[in-house]
Protein backbone atom coordinates (compact mmCIF):
# COMPACT_ATOMS: atom_id res chain seq x y z
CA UNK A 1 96.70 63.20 119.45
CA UNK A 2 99.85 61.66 118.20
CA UNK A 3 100.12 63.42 115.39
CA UNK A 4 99.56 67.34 116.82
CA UNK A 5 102.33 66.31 119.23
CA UNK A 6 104.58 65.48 116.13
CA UNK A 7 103.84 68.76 114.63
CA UNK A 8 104.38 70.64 117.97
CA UNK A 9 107.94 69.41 118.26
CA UNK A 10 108.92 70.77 115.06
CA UNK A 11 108.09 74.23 115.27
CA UNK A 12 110.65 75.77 117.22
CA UNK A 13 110.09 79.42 116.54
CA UNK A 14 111.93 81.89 113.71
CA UNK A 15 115.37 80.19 112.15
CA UNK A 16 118.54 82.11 112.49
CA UNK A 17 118.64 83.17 108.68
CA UNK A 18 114.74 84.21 108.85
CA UNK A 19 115.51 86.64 111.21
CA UNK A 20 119.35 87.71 109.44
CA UNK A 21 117.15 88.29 106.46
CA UNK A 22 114.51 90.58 107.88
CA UNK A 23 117.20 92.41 110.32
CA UNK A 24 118.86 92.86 106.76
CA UNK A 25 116.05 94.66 105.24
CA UNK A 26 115.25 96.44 108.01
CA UNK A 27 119.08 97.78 107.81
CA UNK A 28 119.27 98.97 104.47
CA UNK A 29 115.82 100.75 104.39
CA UNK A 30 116.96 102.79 107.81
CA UNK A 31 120.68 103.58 106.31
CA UNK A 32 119.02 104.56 102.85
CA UNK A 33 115.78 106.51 104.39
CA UNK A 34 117.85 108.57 106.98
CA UNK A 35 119.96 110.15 104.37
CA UNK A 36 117.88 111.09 102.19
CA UNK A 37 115.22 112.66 104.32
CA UNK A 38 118.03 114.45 106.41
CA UNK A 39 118.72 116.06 102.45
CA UNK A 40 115.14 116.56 102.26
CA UNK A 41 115.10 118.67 105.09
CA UNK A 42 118.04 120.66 104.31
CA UNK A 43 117.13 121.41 100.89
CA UNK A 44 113.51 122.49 102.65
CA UNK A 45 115.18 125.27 104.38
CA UNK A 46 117.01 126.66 101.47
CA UNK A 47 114.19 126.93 99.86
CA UNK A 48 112.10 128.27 102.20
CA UNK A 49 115.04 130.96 103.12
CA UNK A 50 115.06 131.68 99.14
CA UNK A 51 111.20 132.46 99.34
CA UNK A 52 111.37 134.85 102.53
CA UNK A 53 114.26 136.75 101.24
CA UNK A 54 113.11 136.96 97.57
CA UNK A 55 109.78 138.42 99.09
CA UNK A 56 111.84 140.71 101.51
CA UNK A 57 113.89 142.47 98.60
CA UNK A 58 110.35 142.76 96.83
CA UNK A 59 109.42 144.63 99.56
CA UNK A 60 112.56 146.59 99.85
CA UNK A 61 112.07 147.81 96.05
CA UNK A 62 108.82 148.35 95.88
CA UNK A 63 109.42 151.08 99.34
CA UNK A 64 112.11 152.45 97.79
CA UNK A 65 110.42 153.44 93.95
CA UNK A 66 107.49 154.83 95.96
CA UNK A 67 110.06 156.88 98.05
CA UNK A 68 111.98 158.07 95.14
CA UNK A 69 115.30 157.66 97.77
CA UNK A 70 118.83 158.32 96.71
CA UNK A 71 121.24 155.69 95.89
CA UNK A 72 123.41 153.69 95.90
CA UNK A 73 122.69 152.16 99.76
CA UNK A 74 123.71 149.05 101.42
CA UNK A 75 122.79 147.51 104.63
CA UNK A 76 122.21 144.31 106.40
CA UNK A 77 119.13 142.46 107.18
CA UNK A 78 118.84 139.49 109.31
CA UNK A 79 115.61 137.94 108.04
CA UNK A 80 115.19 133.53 109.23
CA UNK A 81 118.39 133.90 111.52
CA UNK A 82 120.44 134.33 107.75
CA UNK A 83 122.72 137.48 107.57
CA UNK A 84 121.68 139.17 104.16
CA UNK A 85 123.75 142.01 102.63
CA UNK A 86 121.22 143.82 100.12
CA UNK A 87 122.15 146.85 98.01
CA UNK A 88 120.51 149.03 96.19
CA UNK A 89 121.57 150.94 92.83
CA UNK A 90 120.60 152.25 89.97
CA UNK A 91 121.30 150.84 86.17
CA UNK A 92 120.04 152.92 83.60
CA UNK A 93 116.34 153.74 84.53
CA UNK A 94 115.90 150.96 86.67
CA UNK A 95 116.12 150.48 90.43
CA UNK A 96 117.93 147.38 91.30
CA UNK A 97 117.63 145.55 94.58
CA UNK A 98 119.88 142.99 95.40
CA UNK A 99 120.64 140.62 98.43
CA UNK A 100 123.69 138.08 99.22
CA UNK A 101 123.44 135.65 101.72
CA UNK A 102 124.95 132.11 102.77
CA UNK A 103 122.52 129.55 102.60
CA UNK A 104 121.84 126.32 104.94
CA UNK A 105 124.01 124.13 102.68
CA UNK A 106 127.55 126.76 103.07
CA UNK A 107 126.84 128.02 99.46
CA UNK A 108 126.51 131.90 98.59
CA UNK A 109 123.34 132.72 96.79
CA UNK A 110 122.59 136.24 95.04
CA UNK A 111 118.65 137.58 94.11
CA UNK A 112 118.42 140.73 91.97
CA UNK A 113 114.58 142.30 91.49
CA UNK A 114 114.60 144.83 89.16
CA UNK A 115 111.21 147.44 88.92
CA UNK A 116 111.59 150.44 86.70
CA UNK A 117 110.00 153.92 88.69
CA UNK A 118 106.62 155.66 87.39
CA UNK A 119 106.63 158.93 87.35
């Protein structure tokens, strides 16, 4: 019994730089994770606002070569809680649809479709 005594009294638990060390780690992972998925999710709504709009001014042209309308037009469209400007022209024998918006990230961003009418 003498000696599981002796081996009981030295054990007193984690040592101060065990625990600096691991509180450390710990640190850095949580300052360098946070960032970066905070990014993540910012450059996940730009690109899911560049999909919805770049299908909405799909849309829009396709409508307007079936409706053989007059142009030029220009409107906005609120489509994901983003104000888009889109406008409508012709260039040559094309019909050109585009929209302007500010995305998540404060930056303008432009999409032009062009479709060319059947007739």
């Amino acid at each position: 019994m003498g000696k599981e005594e002796i081996i009981l009294k030295k054990y007193n638990g984690f040592s101060f730089v065990e625990v600096f060390l691991a509180s450390s780690i710990i640190f850095f992972l949580a300052t360098t994770l946070i960032p970066i998925y905070t990014q993540l999710q910012v450059e996940r709504e730009v690109l899911k606002d560049r999909r919805t709009i770049t299908k909405y001014l799909h849309d829009d042209l396709q409508n307007n070569i079936q409706q053989k309308q007059t142009y030029p037009k220009e409107y906005v469209q609120t489509i994901n809680d983003v104000a888009v400007n889109v406008y409508l022209f012709e260039e040559g024998n094309n019909i050109v649809v585009c929209g302007e918006w500010n995305n998540e990230k404060a930056i303008d961003e432009r999409k032009c479709l062009y479709g060319t009418p059947i007739e």
